[in-house]
Protein backbone atom coordinates (compact mmCIF):
# COMPACT_ATOMS: atom_id res chain seq x y z
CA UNK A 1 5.52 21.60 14.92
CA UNK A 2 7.66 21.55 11.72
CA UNK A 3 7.48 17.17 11.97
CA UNK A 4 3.40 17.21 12.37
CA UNK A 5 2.89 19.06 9.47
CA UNK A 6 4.92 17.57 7.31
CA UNK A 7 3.86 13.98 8.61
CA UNK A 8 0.12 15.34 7.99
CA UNK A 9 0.90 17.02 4.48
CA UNK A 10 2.66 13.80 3.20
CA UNK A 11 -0.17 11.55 4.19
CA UNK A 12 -2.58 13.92 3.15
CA UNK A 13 -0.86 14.88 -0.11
CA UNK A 14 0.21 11.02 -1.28
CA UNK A 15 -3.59 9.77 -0.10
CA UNK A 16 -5.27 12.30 -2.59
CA UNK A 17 -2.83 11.48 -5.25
CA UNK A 18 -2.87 7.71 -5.04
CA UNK A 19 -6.42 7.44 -5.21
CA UNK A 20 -6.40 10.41 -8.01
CA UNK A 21 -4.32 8.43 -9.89
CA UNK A 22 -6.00 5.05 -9.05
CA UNK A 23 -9.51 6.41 -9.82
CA UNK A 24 -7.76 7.80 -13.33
CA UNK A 25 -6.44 3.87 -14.24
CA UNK A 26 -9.82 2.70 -13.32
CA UNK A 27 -12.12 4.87 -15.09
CA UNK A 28 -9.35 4.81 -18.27
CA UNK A 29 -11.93 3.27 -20.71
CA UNK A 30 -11.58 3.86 -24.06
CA UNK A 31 -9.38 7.08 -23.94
CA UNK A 32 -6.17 7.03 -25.99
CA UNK A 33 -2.72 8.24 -24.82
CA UNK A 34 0.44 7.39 -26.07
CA UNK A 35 2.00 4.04 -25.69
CA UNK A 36 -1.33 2.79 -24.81
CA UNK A 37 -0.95 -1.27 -23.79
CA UNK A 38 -3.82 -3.10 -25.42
CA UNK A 39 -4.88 -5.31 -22.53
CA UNK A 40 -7.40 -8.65 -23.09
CA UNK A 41 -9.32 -7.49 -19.77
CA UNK A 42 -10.55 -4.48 -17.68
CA UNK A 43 -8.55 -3.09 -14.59
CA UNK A 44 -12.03 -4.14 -13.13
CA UNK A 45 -10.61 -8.00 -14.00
CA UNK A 46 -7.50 -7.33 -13.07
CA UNK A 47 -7.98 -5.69 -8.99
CA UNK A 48 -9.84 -8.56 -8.28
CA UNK A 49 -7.25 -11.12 -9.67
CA UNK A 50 -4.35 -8.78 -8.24
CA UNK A 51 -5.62 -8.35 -4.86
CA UNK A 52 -6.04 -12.30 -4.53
CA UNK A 53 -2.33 -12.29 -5.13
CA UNK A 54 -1.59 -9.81 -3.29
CA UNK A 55 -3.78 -11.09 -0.19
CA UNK A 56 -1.86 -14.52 -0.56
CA UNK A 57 1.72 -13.30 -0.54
CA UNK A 58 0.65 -11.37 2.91
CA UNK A 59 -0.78 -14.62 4.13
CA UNK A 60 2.66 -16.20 3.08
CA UNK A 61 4.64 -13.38 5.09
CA UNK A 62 2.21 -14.23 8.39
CA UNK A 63 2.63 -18.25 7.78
CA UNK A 64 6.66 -17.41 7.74
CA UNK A 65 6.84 -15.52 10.84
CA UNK A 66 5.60 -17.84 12.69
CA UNK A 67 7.60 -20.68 11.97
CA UNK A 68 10.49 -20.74 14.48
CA UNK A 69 12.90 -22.16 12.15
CA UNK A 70 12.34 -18.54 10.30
CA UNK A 71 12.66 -16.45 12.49
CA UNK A 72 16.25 -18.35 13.43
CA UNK A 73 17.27 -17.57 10.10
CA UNK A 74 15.35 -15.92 8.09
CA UNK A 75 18.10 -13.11 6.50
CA UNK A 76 19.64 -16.64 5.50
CA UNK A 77 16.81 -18.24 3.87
CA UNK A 78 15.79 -14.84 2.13
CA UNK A 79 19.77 -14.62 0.36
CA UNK A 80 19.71 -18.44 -0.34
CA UNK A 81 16.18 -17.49 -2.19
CA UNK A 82 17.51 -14.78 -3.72
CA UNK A 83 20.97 -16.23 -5.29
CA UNK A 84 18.77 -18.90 -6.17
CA UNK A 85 16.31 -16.24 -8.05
CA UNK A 86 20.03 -14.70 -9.48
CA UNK A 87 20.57 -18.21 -10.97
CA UNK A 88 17.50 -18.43 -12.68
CA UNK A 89 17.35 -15.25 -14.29
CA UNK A 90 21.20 -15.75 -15.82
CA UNK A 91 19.90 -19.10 -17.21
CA UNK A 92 16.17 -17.53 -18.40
CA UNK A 93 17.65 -14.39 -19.94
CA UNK A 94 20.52 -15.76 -21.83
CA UNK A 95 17.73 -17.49 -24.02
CA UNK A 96 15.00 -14.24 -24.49
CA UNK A 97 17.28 -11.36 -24.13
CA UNK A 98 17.61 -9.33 -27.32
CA UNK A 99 19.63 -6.09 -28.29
CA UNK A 100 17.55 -2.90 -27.58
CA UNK A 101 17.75 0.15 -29.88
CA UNK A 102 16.97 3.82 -28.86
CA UNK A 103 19.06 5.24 -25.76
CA UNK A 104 19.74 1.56 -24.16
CA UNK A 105 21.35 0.27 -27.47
CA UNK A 106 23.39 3.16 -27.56
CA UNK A 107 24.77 2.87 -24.01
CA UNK A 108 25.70 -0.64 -24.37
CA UNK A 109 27.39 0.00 -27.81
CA UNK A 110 29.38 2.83 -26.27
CA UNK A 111 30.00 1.09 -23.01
CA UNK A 112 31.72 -1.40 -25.60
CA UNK A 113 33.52 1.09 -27.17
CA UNK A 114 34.78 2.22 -23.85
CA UNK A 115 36.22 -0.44 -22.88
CA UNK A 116 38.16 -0.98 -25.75
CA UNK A 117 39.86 1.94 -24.85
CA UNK A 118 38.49 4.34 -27.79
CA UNK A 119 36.44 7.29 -26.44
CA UNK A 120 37.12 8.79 -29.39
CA UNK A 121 34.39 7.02 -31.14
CA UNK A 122 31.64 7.83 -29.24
CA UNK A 123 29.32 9.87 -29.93
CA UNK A 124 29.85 13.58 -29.05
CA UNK A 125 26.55 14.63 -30.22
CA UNK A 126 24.64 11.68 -27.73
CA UNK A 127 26.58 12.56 -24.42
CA UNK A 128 26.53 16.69 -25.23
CA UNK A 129 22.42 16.66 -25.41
CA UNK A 130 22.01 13.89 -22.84
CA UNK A 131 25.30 14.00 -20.35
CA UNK A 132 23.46 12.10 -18.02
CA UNK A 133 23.89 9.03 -19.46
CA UNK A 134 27.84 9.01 -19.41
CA UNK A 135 28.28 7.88 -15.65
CA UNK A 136 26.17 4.84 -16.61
CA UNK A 137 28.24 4.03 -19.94
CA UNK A 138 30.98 4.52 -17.59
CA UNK A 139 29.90 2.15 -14.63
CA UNK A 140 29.01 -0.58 -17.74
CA UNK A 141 32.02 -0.30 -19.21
CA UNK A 142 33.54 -1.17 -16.40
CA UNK A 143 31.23 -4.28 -15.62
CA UNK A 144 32.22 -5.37 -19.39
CA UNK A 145 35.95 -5.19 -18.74
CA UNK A 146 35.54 -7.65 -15.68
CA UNK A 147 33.78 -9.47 -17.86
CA UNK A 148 35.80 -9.88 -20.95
CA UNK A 149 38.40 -11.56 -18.00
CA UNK A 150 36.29 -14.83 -18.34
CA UNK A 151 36.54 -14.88 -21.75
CA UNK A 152 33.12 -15.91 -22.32
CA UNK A 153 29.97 -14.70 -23.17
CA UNK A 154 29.43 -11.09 -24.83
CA UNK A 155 29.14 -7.79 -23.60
CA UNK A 156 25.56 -7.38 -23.40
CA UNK A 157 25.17 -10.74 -22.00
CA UNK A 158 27.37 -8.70 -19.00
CA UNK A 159 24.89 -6.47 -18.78
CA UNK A 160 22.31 -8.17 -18.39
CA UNK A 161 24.39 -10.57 -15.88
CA UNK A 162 25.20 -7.62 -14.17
CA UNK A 163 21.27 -6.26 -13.72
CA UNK A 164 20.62 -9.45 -12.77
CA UNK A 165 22.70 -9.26 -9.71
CA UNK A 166 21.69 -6.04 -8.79
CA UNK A 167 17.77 -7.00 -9.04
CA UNK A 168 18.49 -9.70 -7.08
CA UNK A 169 20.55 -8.13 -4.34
CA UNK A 170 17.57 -5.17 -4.09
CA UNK A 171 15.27 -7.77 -3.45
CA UNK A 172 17.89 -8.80 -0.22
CA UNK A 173 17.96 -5.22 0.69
CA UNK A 174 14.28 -5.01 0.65
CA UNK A 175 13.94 -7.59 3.05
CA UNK A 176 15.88 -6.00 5.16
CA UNK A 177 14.84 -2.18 5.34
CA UNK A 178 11.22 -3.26 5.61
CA UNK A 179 12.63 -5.43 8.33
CA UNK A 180 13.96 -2.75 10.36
CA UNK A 181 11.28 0.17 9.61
CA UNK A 182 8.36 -2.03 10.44
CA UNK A 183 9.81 -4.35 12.92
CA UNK A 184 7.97 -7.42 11.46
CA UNK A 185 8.86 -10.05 9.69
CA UNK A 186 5.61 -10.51 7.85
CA UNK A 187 6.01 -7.54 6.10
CA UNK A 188 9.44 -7.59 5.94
CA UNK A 189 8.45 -11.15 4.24
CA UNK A 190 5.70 -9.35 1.93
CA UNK A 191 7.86 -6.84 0.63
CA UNK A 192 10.23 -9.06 -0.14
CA UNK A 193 7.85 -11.46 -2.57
CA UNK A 194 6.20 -8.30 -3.61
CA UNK A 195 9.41 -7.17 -5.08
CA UNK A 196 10.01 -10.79 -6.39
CA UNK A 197 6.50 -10.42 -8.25
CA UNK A 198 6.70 -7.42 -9.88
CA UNK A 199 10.35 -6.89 -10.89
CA UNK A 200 11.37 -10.23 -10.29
CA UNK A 201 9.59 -11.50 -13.62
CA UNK A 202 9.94 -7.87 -15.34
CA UNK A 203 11.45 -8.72 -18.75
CA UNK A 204 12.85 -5.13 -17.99
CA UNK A 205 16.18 -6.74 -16.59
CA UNK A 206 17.63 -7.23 -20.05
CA UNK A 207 17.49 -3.80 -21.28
CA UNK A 208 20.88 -1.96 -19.95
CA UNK A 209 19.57 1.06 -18.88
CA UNK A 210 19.07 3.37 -16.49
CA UNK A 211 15.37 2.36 -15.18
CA UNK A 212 16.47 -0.96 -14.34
CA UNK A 213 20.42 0.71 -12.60
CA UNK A 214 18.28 3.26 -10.76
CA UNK A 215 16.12 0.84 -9.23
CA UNK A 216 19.50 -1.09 -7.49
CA UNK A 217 20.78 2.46 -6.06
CA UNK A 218 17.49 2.87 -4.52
CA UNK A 219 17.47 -0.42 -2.92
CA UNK A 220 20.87 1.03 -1.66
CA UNK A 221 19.56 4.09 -0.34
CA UNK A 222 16.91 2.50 1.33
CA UNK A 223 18.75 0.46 3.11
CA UNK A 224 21.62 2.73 4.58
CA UNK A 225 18.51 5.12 5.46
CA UNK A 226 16.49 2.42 7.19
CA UNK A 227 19.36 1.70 9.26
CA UNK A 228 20.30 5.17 9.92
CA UNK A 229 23.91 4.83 9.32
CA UNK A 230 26.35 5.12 6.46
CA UNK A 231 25.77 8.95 5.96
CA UNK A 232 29.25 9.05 3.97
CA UNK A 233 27.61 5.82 1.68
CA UNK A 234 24.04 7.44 1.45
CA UNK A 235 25.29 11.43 0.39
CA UNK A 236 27.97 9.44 -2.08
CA UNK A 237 25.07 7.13 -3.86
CA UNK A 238 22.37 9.87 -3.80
CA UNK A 239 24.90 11.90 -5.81
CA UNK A 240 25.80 9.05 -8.16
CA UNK A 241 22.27 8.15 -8.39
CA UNK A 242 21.01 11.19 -9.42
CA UNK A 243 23.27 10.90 -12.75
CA UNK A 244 22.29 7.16 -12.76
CA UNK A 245 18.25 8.56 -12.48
CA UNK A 246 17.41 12.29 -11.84
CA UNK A 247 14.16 10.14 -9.97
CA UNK A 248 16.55 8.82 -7.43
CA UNK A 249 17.47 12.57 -5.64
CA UNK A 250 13.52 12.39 -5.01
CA UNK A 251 14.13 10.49 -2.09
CA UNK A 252 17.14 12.78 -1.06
CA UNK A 253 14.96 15.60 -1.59
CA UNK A 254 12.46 13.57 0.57
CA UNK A 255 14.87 12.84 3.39
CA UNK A 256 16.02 16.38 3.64
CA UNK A 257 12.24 17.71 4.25
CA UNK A 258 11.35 15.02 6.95
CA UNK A 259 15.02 15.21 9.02
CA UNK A 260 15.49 18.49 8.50
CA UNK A 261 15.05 18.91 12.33
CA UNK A 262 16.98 16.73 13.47
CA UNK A 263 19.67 17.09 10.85
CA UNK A 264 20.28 20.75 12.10
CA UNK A 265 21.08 18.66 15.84
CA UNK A 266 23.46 16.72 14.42
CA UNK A 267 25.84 18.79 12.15
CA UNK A 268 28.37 15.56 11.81
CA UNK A 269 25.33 14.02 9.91
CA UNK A 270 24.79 16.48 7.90
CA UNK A 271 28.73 17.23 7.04
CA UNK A 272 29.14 13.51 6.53
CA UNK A 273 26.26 13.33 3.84
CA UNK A 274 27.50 16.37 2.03
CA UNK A 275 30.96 14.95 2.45
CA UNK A 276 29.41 12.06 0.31
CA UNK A 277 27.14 13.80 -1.95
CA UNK A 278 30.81 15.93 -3.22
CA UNK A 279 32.39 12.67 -3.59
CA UNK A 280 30.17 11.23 -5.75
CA UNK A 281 29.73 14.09 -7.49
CA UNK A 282 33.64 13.71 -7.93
CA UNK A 283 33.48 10.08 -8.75
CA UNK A 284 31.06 10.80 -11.59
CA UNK A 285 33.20 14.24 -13.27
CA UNK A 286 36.30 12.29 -12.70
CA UNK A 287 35.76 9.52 -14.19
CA UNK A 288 33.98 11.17 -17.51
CA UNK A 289 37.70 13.19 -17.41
CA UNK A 290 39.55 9.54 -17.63
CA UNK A 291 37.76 8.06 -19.86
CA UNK A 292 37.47 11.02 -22.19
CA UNK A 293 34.01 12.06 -22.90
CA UNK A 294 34.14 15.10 -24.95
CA UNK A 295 31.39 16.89 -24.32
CA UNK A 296 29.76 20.27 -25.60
CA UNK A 297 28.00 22.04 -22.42
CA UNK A 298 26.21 24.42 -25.29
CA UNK A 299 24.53 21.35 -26.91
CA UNK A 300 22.74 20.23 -23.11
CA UNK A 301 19.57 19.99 -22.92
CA UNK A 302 18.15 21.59 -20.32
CA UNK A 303 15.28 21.01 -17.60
CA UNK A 304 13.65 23.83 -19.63
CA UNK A 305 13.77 21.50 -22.73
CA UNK A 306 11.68 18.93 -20.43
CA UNK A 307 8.89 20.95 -19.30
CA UNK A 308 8.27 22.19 -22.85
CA UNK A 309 8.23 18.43 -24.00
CA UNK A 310 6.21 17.64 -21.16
CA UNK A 311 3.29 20.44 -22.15
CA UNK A 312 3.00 18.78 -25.45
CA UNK A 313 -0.21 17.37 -25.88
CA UNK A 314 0.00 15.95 -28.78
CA UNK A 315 2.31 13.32 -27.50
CA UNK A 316 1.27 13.33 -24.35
CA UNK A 317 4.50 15.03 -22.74
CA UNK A 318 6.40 11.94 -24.15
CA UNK A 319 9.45 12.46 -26.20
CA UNK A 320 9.19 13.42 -30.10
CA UNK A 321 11.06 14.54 -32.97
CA UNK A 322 9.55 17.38 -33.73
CA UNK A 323 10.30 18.80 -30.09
CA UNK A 324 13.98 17.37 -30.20
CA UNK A 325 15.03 18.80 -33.45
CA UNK A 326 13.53 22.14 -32.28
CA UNK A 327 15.97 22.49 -29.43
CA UNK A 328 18.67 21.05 -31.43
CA UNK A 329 18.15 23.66 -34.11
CA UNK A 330 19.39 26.69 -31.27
CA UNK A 331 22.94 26.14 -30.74
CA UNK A 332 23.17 28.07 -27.48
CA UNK A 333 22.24 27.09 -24.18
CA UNK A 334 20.88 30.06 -22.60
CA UNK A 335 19.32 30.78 -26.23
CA UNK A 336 17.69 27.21 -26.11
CA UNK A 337 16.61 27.80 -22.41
CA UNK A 338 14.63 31.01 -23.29
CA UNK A 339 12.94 29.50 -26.23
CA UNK A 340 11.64 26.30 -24.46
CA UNK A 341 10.33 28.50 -21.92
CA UNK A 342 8.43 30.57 -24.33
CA UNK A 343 7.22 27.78 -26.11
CA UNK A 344 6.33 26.58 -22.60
CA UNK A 345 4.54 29.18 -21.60
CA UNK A 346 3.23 29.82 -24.61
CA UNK A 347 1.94 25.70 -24.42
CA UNK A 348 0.14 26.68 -21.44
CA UNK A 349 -1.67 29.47 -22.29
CA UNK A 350 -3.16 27.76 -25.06
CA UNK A 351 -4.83 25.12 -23.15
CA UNK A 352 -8.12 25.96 -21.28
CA UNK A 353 -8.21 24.63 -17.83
CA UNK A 354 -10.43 21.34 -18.69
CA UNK A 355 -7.31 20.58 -21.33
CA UNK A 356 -4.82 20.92 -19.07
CA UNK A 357 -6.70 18.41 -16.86
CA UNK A 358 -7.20 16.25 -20.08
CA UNK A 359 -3.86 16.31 -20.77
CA UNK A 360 -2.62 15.62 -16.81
CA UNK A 361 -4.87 12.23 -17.09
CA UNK A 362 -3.38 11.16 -20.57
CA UNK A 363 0.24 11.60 -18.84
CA UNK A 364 -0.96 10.10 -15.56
CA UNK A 365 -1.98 7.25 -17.90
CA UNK A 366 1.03 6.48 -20.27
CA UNK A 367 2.91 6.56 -16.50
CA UNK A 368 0.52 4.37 -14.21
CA UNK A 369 -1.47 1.80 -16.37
CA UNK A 370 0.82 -0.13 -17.46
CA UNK A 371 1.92 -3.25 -15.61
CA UNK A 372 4.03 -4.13 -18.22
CA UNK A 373 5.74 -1.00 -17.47
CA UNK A 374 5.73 -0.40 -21.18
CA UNK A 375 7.63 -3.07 -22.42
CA UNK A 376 8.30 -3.18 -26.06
CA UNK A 377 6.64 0.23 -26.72
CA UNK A 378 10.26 2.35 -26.89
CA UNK A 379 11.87 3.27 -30.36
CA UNK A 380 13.87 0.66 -31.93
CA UNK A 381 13.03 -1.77 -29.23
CA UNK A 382 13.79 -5.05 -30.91
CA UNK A 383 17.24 -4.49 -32.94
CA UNK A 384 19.08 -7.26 -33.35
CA UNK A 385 18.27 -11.02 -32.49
CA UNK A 386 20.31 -13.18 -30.42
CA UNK A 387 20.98 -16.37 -30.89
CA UNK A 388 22.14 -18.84 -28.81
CA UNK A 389 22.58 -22.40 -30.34
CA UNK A 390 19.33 -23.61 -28.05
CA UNK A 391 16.40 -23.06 -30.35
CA UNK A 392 13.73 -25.51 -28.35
CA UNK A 393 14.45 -23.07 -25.01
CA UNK A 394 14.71 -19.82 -26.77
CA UNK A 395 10.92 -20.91 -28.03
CA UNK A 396 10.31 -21.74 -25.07
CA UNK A 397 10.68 -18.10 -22.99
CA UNK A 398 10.71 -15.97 -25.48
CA UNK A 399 6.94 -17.34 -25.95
CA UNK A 400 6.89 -15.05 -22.91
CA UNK A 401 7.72 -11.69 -23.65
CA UNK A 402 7.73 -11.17 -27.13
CA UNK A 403 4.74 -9.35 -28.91
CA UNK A 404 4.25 -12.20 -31.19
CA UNK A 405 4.50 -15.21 -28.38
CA UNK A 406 2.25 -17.49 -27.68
CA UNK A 407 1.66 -16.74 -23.90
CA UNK A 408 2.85 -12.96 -23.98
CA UNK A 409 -1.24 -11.84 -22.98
CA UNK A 410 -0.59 -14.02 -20.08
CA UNK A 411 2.66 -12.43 -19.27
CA UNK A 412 0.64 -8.88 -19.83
CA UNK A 413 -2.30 -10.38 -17.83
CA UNK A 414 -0.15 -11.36 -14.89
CA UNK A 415 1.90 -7.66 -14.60
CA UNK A 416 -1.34 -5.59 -15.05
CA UNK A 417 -3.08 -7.86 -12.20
CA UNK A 418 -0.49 -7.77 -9.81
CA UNK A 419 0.35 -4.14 -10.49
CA UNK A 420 -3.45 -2.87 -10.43
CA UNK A 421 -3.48 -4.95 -7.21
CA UNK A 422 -0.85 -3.23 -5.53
CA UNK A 423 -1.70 0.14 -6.44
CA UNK A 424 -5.09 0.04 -4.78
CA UNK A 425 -3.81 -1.27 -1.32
CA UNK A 426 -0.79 1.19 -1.30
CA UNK A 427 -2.99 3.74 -2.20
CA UNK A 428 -4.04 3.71 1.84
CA UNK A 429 -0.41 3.08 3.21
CA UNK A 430 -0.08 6.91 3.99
CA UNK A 431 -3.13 5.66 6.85
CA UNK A 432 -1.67 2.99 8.36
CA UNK A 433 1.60 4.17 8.92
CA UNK A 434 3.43 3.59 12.25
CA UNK A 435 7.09 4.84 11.59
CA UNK A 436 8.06 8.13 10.72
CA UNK A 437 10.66 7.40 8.46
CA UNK A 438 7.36 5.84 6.23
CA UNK A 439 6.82 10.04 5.56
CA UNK A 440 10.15 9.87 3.39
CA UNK A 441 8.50 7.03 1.24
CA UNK A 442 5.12 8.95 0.95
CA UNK A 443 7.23 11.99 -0.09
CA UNK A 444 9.39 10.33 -2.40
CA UNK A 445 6.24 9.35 -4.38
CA UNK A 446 4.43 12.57 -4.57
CA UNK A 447 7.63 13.38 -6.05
CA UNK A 448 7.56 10.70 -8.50
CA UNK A 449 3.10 11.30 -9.73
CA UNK A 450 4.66 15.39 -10.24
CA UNK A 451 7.56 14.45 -11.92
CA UNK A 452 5.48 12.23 -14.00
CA UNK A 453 2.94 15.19 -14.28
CA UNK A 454 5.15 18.06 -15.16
CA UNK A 455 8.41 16.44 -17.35
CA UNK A 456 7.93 13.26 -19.33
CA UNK A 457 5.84 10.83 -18.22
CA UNK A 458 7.42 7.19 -18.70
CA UNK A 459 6.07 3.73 -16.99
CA UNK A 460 9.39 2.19 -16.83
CA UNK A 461 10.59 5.38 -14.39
CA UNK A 462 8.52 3.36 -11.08
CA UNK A 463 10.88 0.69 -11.95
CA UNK A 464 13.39 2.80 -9.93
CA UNK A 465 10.66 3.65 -7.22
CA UNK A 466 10.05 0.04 -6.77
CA UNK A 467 11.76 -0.69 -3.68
CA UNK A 468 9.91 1.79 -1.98
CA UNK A 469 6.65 0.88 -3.49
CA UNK A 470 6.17 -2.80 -2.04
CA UNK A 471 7.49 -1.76 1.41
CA UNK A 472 4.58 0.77 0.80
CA UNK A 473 2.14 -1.79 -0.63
CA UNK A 474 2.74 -4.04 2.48
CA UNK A 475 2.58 -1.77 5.09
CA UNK A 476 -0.85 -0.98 3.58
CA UNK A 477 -2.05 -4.51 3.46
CA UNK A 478 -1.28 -5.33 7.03
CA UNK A 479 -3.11 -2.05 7.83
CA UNK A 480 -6.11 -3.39 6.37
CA UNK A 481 -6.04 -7.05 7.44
CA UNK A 482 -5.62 -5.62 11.15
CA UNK A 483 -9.10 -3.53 10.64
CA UNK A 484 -10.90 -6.42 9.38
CA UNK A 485 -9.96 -8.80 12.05
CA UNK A 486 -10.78 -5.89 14.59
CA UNK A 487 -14.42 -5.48 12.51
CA UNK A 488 -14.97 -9.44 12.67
CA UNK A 489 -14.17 -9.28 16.67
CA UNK A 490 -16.90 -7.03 17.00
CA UNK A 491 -19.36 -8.86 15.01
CA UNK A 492 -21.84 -11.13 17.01
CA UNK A 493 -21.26 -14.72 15.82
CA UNK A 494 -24.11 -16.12 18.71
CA UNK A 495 -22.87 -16.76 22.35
CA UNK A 496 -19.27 -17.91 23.13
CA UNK A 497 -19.14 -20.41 26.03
């Protein structure tokens, strides 16, 4: 009883939401919202261009599986691909990447910092407001020591090595959860280029932060979930996720809903996740006691602080100063806490209903229609340029993905196609599903268009849905070539001999 409704409630609940928020990106128009990407065509344009793509990356995945050399070895192929892809993006980056400012910048700087073995320079203030960006200053800081071994190359350059890897290695793990939860190649295969597609070429790589992290410990939950083993692994990275991404316990939160029946069968399950989830928990406090973080619990902002900022219409639920110094201003916690609710509340009550709907679309907005995923649109974005003794190929790709290059509309072009594509076919994946572990994904993103709805809405957080997305995306397309080829077999084409 408990597993049909919530197997009808997730497919009913992430249908009307993925075509809400579909309809909302293409009816957008004229309206302004904040961080608004100025695009050179409709989302009209771009469905028809993205579902082209989209349609011939599925045809790919079918041509694929039926090669018998593939399906011999096709996890091989896929990783020789893949380190391949790794290659290429440690050769392309090195000559567009750039130092970031805002939160990014400062993680890198402090990750540097770190690792030279002076915590006491960092900055107290940062990590008491936002202590959830320690673990991942920690787990960089760590990735720049190994790297400093080589003696080449800088830190950042780590870091963006490092993201690299992981991108790469999520597109691997892709391949094979949607490998094992749909039991075809072809999809497995379309999930796999879909990821390619739309992170693969995401300029997104070279910012250190913890969008582009939280999308690798996905790809790592995804996996040890689609294979239904590794309960001490999945508990330990949901934990450290969560203070890589708050987005990433979505899917936890997800799991726990849909097995929730069949967890209470299997205790050992259950105390071998939680066994996990208190290690990395332990990982994460440890390792901010080691390395010295001193950090002011009083100066935390709290989830209270969020939903205030995201009832500000004005900026669209986005962050601002004028909400940031006002919680800084109140030096207690539970003092803080009480006056964002009030000014919460207080928010709310000031908006009629047809505002509150206004100001839902403007956030659904600034979060969905943006292929680009907002790229240069943070604070501070471009801070310091790199150089790398290679003018004639840093012309060359940074022509890509720089504001002023010469092909950066077609890099713009290309992400809002593929993107518009993909969120009209998996806007129908919650009908074509065959697997019940599919009602974890459809979960985990009605999580994701809420959280978007109710804290800050930010395009760069699907980044970290990602891996779930395409495996989404595909099952959808299959779905809907298999009930056109069953409409054409009923059509009449004159009499068959």
């Amino acid at each position: 009883m408990w597993n049909k409704l919530i197997s009808r409630g997730s497919m009913l609940g992430y249908s009307v939401l993925m075509i809400m928020v579909l309809i909302i990106c293409m009816t957008a128009g004229e309206i302004e919202y904040v961080h608004k990407k100025i695009f050179q065509f409709s989302n009209w344009y771009y469905l028809v261009v993205g579902l082209i793509g989209i349609m011939v990356i599925g045809l790919v995945g079918i041509w694929l599986e039926k090669k018998a050399w593939f399906q011999r070895c096709d996890r091989v192929f896929v990783a020789i691909i893949c380190a391949l892809l790794f290659v290429t993006l440690v050769f392309v980056t090195h000559y567009y990447y750039f130092h970031t400012g805002w939160d990014a910048g400062l993680i890198a700087i402090s990750a540097s910092t770190l690792a030279d073995g002076m915590p006491e320079n960092l900055s107290e203030w940062y990590f008491s407001v936002y202590p959830n960006n320690i673990f991942i200053t920690i787990v960089f800081s760590v990735v720049i020591r190994l790297g400093r071994l080589t003696g080449a190359l800088t830190d950042y350059n780590w870091l963006v090595i490092f993201q690299s890897a992981g991108w790469t290695f999520s597109a691997f793990l892709v391949y094979m959860s949607a490998e094992k939860l749909s039991g075809r190649k072809s999809i497995a295969v379309s999930s796999w280029l879909l990821m390619l597609a739309i992170a693969g070429v995401s300029p997104w790589v070279t910012v250190p932060y913890s969008d582009s992290m939280g999308l690798f410990w996905t790809a790592i939950v995804l996996y040890l979930f689609a294979y239904n083993k590794g309960m001490l692994p999945m508990g330990f990275f949901l934990a450290t996720g969560y203070f890589i991404k708050p987005h990433i316990l979505i899917m936890g939160i997800a799991m726990l809903i849909t097995q929730s029946g069949s967890l209470l069968k299997n205790r050992k399950r259950v105390a071998l996740v939680a066994l996990g989830f208190l290690l990395g928990i332990g990982t994460v406090k440890g390792g901010e006691i080691i390395c010295g973080f001193d950090v002011n619990p009083e100066r935390t902002f709290g989830v209270k602080h969020f939903l205030m900022l995201g009832l500000n219409e004005e900026y669209n639920g986005v962050i601002n100063i004028e909400d940031q110094d006002f919680s800084m201003a109140i030096t207690t916690k539970a003092e803080r806490d009480r006056a964002n609710m009030e000014v919460a509340r207080q928010r709310l009550e000031d908006m009629s209903f047809g505002r509150l709907l206004t100001h839902l679309r403007r956030k659904i907005l600034t979060a969905y229609n943006d292929g680009s995923f907002a790229w240069w649109c943070e604070g501070e974005f471009y801070l310091i340029q790199v150089w790398t003794g290679s003018p004639k190929l840093e012309k060359v790709f940074r022509q890509f993905y720089y504001p002023d290059g010469r092909y950066y509309n077609l890099f713009l072009n290309y992400g809002q196609s593929i993107w518009i594509g993909s969120l009209f076919v998996g806007a129908f994946a919650a009908l074509f599903k065959k697997n019940e572990k599919i009602n974890v994904f459809l979960l985990t993103m009605i999580g994701y268009v809420f959280y978007e709805m109710i804290f800050e809405p930010r395009a760069r957080h699907l980044l970290t849905a990602m891996p779930i997305w395409v495996i989404l995306v595909s099952v959808a397309m299959f779905g809907i070539f298999g009930m056109v080829l069953r409409g054409m077999q009923k059509i009449p084409f004159g009499n068959r001999q």
